[in-house]
Protein backbone atom coordinates (compact mmCIF):
# COMPACT_ATOMS: atom_id res chain seq x y z
CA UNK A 1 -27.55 0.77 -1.77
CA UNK A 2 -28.72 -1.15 1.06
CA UNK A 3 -26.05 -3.87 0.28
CA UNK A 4 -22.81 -1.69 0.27
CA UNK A 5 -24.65 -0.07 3.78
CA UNK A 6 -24.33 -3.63 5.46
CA UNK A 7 -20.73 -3.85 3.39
CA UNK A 8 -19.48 -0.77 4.94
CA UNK A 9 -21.32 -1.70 8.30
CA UNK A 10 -19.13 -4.39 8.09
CA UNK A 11 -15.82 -3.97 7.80
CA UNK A 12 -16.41 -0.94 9.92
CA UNK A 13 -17.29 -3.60 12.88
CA UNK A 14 -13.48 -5.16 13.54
CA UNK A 15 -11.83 -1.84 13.96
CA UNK A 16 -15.04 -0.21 15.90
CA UNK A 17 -14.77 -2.93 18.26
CA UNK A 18 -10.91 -2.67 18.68
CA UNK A 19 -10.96 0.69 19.01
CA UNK A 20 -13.33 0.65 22.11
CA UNK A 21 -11.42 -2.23 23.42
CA UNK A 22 -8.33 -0.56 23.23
CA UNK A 23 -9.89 2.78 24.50
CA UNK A 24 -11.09 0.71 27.58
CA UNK A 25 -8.40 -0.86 28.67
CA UNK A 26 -5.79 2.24 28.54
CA UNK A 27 -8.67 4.30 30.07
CA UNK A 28 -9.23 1.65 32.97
CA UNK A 29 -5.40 1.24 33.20
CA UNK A 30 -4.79 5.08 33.42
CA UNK A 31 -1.48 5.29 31.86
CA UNK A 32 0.75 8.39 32.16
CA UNK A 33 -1.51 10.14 34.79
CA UNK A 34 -4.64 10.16 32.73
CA UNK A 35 -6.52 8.76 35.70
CA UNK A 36 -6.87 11.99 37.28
CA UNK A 37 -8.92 12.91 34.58
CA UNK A 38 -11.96 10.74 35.89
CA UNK A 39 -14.43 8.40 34.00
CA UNK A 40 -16.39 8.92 31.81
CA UNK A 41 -13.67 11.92 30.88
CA UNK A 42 -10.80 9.40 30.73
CA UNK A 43 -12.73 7.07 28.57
CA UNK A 44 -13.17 9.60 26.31
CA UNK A 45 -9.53 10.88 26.11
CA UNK A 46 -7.97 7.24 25.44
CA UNK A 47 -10.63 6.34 22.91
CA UNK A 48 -10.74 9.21 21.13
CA UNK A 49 -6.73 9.06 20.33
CA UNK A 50 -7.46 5.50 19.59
CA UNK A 51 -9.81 6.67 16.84
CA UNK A 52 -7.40 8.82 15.52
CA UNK A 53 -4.73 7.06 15.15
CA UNK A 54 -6.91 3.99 13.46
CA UNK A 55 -7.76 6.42 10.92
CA UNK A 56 -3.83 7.45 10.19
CA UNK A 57 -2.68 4.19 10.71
CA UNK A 58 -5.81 2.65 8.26
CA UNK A 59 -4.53 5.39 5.50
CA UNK A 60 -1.00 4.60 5.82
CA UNK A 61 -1.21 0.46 5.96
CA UNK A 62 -2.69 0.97 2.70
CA UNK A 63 -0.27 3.92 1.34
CA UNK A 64 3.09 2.46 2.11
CA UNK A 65 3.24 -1.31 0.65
CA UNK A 66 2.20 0.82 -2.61
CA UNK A 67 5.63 2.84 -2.10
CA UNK A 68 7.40 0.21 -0.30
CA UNK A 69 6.10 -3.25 -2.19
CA UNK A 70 9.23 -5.15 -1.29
CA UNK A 71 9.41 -4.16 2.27
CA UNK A 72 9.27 -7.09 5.06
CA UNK A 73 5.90 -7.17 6.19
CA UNK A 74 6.85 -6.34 9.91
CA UNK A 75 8.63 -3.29 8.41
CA UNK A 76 5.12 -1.95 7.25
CA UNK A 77 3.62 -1.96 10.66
CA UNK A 78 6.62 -0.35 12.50
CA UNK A 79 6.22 2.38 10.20
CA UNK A 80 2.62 2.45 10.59
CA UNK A 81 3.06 2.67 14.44
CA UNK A 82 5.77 5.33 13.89
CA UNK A 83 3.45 7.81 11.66
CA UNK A 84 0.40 7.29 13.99
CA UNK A 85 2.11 8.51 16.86
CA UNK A 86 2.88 11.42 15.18
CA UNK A 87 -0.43 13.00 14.90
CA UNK A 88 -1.75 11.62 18.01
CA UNK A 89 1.99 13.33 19.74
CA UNK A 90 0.59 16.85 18.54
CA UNK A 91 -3.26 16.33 20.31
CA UNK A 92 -2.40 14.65 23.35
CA UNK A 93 0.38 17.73 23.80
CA UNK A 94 -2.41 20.17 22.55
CA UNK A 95 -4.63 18.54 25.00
CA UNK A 96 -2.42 18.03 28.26
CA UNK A 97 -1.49 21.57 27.98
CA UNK A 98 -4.77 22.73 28.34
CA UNK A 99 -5.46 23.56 24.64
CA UNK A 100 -2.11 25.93 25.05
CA UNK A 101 0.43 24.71 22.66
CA UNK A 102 3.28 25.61 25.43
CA UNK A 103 5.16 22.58 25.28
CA UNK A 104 9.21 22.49 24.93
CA UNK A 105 11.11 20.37 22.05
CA UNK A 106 12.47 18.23 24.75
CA UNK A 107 8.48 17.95 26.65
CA UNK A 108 6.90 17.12 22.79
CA UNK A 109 9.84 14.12 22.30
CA UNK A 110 8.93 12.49 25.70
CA UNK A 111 5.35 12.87 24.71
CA UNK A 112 6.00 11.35 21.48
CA UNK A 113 8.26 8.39 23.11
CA UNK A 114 4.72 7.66 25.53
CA UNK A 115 2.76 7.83 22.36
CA UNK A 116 4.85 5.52 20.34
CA UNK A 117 4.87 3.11 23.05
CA UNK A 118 0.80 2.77 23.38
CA UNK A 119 0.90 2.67 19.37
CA UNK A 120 3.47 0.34 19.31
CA UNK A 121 1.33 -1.69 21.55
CA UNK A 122 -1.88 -1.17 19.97
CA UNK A 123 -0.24 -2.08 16.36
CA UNK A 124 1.30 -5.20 17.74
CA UNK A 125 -2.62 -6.10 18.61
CA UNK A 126 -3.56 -5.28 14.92
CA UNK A 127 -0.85 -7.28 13.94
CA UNK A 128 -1.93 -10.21 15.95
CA UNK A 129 -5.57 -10.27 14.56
CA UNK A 130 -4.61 -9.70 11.09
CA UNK A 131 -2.70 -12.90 11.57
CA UNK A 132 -5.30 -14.88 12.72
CA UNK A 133 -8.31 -13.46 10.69
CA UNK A 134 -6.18 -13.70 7.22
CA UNK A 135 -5.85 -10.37 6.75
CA UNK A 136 -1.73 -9.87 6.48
CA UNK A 137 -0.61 -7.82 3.87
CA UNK A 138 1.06 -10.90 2.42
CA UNK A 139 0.12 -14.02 3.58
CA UNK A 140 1.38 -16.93 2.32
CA UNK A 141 1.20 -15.85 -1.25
CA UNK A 142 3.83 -14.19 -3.06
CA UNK A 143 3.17 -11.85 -6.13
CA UNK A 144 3.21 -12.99 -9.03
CA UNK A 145 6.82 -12.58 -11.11
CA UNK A 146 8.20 -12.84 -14.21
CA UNK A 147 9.59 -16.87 -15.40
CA UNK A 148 13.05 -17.67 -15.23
CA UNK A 149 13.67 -18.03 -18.19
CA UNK A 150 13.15 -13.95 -18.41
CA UNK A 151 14.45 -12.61 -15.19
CA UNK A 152 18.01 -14.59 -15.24
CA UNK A 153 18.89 -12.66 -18.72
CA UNK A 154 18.06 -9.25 -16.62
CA UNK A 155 20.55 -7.81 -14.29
CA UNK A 156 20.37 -8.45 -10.74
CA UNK A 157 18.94 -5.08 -10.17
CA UNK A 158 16.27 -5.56 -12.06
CA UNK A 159 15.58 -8.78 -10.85
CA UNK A 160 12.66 -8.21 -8.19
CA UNK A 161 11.37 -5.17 -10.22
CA UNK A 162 8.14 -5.09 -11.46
CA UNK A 163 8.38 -5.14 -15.08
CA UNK A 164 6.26 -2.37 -16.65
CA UNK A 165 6.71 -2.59 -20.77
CA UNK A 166 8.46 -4.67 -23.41
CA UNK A 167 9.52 -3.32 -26.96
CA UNK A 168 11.44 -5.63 -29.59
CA UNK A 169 14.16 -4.10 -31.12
CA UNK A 170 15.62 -6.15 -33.67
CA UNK A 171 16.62 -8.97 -32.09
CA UNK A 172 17.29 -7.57 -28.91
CA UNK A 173 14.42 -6.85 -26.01
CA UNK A 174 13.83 -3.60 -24.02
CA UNK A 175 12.61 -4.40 -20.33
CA UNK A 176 11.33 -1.43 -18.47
CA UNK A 177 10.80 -1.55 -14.42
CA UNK A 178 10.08 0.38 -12.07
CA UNK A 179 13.81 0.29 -10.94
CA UNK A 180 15.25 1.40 -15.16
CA UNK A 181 15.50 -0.69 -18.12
CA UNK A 182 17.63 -2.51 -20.09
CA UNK A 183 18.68 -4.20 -23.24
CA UNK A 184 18.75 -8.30 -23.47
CA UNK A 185 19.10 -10.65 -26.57
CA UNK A 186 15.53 -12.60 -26.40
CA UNK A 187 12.65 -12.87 -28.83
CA UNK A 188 9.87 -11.02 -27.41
CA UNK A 189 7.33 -14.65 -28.08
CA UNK A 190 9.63 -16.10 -25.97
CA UNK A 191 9.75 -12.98 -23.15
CA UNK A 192 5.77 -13.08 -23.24
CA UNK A 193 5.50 -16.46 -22.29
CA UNK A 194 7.54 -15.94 -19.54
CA UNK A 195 5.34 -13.07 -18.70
CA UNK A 196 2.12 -15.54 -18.39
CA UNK A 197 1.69 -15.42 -14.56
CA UNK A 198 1.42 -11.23 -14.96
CA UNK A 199 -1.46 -9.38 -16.20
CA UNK A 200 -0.46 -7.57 -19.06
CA UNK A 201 -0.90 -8.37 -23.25
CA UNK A 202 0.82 -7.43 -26.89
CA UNK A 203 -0.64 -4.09 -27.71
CA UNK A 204 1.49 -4.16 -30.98
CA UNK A 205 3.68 -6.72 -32.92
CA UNK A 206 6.80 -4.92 -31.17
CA UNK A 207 4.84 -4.58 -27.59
CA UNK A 208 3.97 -5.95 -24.65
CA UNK A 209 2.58 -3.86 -21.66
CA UNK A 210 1.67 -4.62 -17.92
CA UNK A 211 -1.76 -3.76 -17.04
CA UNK A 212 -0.79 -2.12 -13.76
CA UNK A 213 1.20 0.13 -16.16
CA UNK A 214 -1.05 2.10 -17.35
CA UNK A 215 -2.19 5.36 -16.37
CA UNK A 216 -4.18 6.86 -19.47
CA UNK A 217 -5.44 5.27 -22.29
CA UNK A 218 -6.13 6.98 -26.03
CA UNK A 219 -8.75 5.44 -28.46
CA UNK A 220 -9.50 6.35 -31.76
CA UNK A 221 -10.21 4.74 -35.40
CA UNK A 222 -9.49 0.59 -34.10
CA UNK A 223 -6.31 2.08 -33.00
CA UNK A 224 -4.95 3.50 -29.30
CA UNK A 225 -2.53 4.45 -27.40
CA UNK A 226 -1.72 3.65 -23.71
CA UNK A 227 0.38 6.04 -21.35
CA UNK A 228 2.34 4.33 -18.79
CA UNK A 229 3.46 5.28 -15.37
CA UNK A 230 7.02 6.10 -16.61
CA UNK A 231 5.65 8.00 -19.18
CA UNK A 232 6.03 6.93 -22.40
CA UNK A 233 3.38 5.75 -25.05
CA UNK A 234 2.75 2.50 -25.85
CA UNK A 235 0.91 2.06 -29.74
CA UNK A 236 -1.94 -0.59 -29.88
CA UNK A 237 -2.60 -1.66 -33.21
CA UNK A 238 -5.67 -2.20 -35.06
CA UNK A 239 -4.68 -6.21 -34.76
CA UNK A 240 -5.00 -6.16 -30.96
CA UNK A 241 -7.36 -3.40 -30.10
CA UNK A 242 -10.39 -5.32 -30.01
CA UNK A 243 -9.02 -7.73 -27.29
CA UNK A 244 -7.58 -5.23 -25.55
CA UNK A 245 -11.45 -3.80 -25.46
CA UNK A 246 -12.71 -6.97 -24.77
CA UNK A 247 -10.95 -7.75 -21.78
CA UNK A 248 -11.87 -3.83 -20.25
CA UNK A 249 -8.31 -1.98 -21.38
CA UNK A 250 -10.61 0.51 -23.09
């Protein structure tokens, strides 16, 4: 217990500290007419929105690469900068008007310009110091993909898909993605080892399934099923249930 306190203590330290740096500098700088509002009042106004939109922005860095996996990385935090400011728009109206939601469509937009300006600014700062503490969604390592030797017999829009399933049918293959499927001539030996850099294993002499595929798994009698994320249901025989259990699938 006292270990995951220090863990969450932790990682709860870079953001704490940007969040009151961030806080102080807008509230010192007095952007916007906040100034008027006097310290410590002023402090608390520019830190406080800072705090909220570190929580939206924290939620949604960690939401949209999951919906968006292909996206450039920049793309991620303009979008991140562009949903924080939405939130923060609605209590720094809420707030200026004196707790009176009275603002106009036109008076909320120019708020929510100001807003996405300071977010825009305080992202690019995030953005900065995940770059130099290691922390970019990316880095310098790719995912893993498919081998060539797979992905050239797929059509180019299934290229860059993650590849969920693969069933042998006769001698043809069925690929599913995450972008559709289709139908190429390869042994499925041969489409596994090109599969070696993903996590994923035969379930059946006719299957092979990624791991990140599944969403429900069935056990019963040496045998099981898995449901994947497009639905459908994947046998495991009695020949490859007990690795499968070995290596934590069930």
């Amino acid at each position: 217990m006292q270990d995951r306190v220090r863990t969450l203590a932790g990682a709860l330290v870079q953001p704490g500290l940007m969040t009151l740096g961030l806080g102080t500098f807008l509230a010192i700088m007095g952007p916007f007419g906040s100034n008027t509002l006097g310290w410590p009042w002023v402090w608390v106004y520019w830190t406080s929105f800072i705090a909220l939109g570190a929580c939206v922005g924290f939620t949604l860095g960690h939401v949209l690469p999951r919906f968006l996996p292909r996206a450039p990385e920049w793309s991620i935090y303009a979008l991140t900068a562009a949903g924080v400011s939405i939130p923060v728009t609605f209590g720094v109206a809420f707030v200026n008007a004196g707790f009176n939601f009275r603002l106009s469509a036109a008076e909320l937009a120019l708020t929510y310009f100001l807003v996405l300006f300071i977010s825009s600014f305080a992202t690019a700062v995030v953005y900065v110091v995940d770059a130099l503490t290691g922390k970019r969604r990316h880095g310098a390592q790719e995912p893993p993909r498919a081998g060539a030797a797979l992905t050239e017999k797929l059509p180019l829009r299934l290229r860059q898909a993650e590849i969920w399933s693969m069933t042998a049918e006769d001698h043809y293959l069925r690929i599913r993605t995450e972008s559709g499927e289709a139908l190429i001539l390869m042994r499925l030996s041969d489409a596994v080892a090109a599969c070696d850099a993903l996590e994923g294993a035969r379930t059946h002499r006719s299957w092979w399934v990624a791991r990140a595929a599944v969403t429900e798994v069935r056990k019963g009698d040496g045998r099981g099923v898995l449901i994947l994320r497009d639905g459908l249901e994947a046998p495991v025989s009695r020949t490859y249930y007990p690795a499968l259990r070995e290596a934590g699938w069930f």
